[in-house]
N, C-alpha and C. Protein backbone atom coordinates (compact mmCIF):
# COMPACT_ATOMS: atom_id res chain seq x y z
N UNK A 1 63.13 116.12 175.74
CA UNK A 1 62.50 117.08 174.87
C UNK A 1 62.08 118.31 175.66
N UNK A 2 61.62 118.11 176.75
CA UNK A 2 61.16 119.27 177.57
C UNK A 2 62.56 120.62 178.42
N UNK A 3 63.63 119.42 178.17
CA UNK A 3 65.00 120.29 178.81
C UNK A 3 64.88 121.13 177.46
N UNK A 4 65.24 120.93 176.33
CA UNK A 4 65.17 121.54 175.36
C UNK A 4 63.99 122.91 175.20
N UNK A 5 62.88 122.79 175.21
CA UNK A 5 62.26 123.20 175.00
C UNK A 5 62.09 124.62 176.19
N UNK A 6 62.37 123.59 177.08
CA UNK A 6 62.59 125.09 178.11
C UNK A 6 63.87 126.04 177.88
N UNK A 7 65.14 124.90 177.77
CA UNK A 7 66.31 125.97 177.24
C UNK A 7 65.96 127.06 176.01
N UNK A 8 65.49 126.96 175.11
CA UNK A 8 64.87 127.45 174.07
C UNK A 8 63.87 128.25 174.24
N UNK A 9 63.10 128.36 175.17
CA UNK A 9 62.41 129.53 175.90
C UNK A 9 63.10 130.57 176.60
N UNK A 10 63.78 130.12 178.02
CA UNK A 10 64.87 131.03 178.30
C UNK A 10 65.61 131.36 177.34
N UNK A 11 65.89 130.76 176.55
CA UNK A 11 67.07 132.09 175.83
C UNK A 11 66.06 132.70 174.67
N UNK A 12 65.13 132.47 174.47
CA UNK A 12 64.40 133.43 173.22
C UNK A 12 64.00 134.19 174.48
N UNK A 13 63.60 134.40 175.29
CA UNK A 13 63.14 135.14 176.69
C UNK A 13 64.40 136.93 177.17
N UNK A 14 65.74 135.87 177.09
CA UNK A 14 67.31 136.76 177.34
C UNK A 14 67.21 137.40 176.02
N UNK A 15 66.85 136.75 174.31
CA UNK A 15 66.95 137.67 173.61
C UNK A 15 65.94 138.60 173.18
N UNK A 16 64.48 138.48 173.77
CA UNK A 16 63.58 139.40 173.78
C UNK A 16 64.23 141.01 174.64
N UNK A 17 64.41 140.24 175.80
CA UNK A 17 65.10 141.21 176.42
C UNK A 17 65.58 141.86 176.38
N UNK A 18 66.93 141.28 176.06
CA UNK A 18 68.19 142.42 175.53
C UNK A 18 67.20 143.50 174.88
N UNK A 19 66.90 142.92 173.43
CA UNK A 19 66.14 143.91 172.53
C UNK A 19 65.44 144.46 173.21
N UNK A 20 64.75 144.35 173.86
CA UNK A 20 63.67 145.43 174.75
C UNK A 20 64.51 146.36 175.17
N UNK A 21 65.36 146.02 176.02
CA UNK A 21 65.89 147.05 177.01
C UNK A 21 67.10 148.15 176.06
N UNK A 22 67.35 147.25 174.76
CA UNK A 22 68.05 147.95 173.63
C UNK A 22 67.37 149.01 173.11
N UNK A 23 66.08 148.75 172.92
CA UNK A 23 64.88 149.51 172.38
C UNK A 23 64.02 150.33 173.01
N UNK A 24 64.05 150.47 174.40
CA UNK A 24 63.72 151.27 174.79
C UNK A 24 64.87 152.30 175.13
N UNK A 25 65.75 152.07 175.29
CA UNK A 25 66.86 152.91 175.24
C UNK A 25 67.62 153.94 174.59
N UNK A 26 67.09 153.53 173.44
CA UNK A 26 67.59 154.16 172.17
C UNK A 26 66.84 155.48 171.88
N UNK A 27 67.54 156.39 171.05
CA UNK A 27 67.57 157.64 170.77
C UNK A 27 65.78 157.85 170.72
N UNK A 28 65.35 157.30 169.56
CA UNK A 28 64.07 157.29 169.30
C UNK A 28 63.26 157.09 170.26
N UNK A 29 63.33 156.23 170.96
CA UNK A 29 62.57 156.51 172.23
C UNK A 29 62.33 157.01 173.43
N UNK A 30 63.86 157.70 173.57
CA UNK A 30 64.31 158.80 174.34
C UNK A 30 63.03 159.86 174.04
N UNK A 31 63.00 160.01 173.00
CA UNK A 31 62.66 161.49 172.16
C UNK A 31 60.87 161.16 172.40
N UNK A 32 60.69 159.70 172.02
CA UNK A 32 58.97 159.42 172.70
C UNK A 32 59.00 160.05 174.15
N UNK A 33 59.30 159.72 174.62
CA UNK A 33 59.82 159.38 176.39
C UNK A 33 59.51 161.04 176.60
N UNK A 34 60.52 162.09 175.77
CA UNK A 34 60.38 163.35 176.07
C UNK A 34 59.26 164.46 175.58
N UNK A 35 58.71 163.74 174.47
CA UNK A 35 57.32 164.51 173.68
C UNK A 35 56.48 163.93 174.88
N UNK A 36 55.93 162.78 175.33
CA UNK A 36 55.19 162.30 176.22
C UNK A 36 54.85 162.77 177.40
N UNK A 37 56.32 162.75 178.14
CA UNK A 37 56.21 163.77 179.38
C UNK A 37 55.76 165.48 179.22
N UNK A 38 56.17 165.95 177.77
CA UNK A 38 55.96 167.40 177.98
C UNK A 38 53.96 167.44 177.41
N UNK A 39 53.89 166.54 176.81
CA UNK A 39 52.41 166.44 177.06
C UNK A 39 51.83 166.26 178.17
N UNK A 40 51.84 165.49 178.92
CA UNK A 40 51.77 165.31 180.15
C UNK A 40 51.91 166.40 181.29
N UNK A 41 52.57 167.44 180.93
CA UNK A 41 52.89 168.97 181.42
C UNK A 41 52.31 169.57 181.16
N UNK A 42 51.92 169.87 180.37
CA UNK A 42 51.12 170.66 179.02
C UNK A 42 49.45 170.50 180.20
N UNK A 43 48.98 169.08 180.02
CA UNK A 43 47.45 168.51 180.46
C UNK A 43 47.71 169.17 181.95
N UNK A 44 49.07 169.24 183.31
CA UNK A 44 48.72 169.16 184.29
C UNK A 44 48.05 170.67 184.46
N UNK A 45 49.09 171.87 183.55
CA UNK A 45 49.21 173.12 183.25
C UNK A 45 47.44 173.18 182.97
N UNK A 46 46.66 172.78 182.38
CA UNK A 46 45.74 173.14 181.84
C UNK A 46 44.65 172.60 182.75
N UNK A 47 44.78 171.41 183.32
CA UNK A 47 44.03 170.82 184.74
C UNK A 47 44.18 171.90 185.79
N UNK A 48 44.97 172.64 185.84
CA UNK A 48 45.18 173.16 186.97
C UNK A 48 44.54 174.76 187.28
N UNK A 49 44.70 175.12 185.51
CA UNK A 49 44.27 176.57 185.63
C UNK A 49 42.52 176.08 185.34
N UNK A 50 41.98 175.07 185.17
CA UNK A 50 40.43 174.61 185.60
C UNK A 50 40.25 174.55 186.71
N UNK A 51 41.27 174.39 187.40
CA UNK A 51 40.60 173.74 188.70
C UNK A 51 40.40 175.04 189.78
N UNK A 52 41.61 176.39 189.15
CA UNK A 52 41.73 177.27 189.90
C UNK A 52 40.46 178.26 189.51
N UNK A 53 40.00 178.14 188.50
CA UNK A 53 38.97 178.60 187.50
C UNK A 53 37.43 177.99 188.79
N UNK A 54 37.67 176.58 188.78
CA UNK A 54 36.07 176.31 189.31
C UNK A 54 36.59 176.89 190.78
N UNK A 55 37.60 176.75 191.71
CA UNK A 55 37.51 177.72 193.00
C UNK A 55 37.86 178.79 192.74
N UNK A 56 38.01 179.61 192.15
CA UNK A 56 37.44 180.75 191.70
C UNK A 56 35.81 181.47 191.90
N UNK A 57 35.26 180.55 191.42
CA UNK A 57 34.31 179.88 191.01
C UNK A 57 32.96 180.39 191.96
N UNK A 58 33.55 178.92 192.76
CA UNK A 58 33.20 178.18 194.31
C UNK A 58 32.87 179.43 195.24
N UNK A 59 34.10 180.33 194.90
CA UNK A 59 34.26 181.46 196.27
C UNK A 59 33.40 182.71 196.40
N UNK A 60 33.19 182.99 194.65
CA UNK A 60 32.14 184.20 194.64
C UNK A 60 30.71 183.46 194.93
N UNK A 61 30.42 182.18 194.63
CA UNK A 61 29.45 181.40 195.01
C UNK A 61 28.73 181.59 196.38
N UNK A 62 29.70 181.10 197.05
CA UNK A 62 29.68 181.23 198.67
C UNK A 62 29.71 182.58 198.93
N UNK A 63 30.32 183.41 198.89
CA UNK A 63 30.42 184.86 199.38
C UNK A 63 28.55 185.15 198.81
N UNK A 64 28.35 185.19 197.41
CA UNK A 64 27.18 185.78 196.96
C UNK A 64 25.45 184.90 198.19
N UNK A 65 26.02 183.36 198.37
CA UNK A 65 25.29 182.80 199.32
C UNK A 65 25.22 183.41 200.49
N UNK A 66 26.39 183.66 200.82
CA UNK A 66 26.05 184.21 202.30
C UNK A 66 25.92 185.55 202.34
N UNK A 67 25.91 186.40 201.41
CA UNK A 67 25.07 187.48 201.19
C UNK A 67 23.52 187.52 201.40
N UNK A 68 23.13 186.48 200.72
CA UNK A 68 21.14 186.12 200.57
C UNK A 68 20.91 186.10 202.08
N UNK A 69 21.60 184.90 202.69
CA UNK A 69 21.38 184.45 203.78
C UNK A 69 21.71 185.82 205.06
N UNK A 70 22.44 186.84 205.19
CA UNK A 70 22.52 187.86 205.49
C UNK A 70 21.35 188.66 205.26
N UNK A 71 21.09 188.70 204.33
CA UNK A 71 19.81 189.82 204.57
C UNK A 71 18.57 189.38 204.51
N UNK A 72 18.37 187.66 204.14
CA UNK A 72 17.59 187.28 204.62
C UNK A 72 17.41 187.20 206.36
N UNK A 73 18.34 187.16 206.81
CA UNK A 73 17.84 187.02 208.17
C UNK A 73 18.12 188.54 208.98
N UNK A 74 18.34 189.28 207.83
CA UNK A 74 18.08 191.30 208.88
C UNK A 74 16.78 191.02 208.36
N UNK A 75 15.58 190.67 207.39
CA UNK A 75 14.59 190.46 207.23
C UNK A 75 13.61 190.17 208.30
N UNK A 76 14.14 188.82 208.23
CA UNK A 76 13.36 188.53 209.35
C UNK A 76 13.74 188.83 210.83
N UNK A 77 14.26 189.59 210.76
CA UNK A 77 14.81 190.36 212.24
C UNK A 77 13.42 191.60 212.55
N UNK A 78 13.71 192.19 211.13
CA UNK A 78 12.65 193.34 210.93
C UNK A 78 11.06 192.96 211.00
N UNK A 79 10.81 191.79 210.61
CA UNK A 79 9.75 191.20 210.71
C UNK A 79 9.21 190.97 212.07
N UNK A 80 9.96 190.16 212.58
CA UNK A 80 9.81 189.72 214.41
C UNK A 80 9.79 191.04 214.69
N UNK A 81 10.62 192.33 214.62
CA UNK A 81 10.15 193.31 215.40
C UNK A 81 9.16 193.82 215.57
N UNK A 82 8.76 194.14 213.98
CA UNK A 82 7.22 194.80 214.15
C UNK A 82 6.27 193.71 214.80
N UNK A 83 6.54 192.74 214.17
CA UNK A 83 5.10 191.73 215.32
C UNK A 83 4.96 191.53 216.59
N UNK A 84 6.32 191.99 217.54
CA UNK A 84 6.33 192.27 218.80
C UNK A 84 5.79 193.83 218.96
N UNK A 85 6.18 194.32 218.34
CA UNK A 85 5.65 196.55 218.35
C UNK A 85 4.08 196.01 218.43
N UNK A 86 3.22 195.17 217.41
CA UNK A 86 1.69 195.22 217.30
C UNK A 86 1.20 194.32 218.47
N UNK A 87 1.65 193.30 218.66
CA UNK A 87 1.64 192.36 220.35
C UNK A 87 1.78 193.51 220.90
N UNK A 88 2.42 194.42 221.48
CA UNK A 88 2.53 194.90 222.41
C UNK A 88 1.44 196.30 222.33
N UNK A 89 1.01 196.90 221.35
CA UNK A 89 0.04 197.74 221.23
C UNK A 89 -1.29 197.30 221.24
């Protein structure tokens, strides 16, 4: 009973198969296959001009940071001077 039962698995197994590999093959799913990927194009296209968007972003960020930090420290440049000019008077 069990030879049976396994023969009868393998081959409902070979005819899943076939059909699968029939069915994915076929016109109609070609045409999934190709709407799918151009979605998939579509998302990288649109990931990408975000991503160029936040370093974009990022860069006036940093530039405008190291602006502060620039004249914060001619600041305190100007500062230390005069307190050495009054030390010394």
């Amino acid at each position: 009973m069990s030879l049976y039962k396994n023969l009868a698995l393998f081959l409902g197994g070979v005819l899943f198969g076939s059909a699968g590999i029939k069915l994915l093959s076929s016109k109609d799913a070609k045409k999934a296959y190709t709407h799918a990927t151009a979605a998939a194009l579509r998302m990288k296209d649109s990931v990408m001009q975000t991503v160029t968007s936040v370093q974009e972003n990022a860069a006036d960020i940093l530039a405008s940071a190291k602006d502060i930090n620039e004249k914060r420290a001619a600041q305190e440049t100007v500062v230390e001077d005069a307190s050495e000019e009054t030390a010394q008077a």
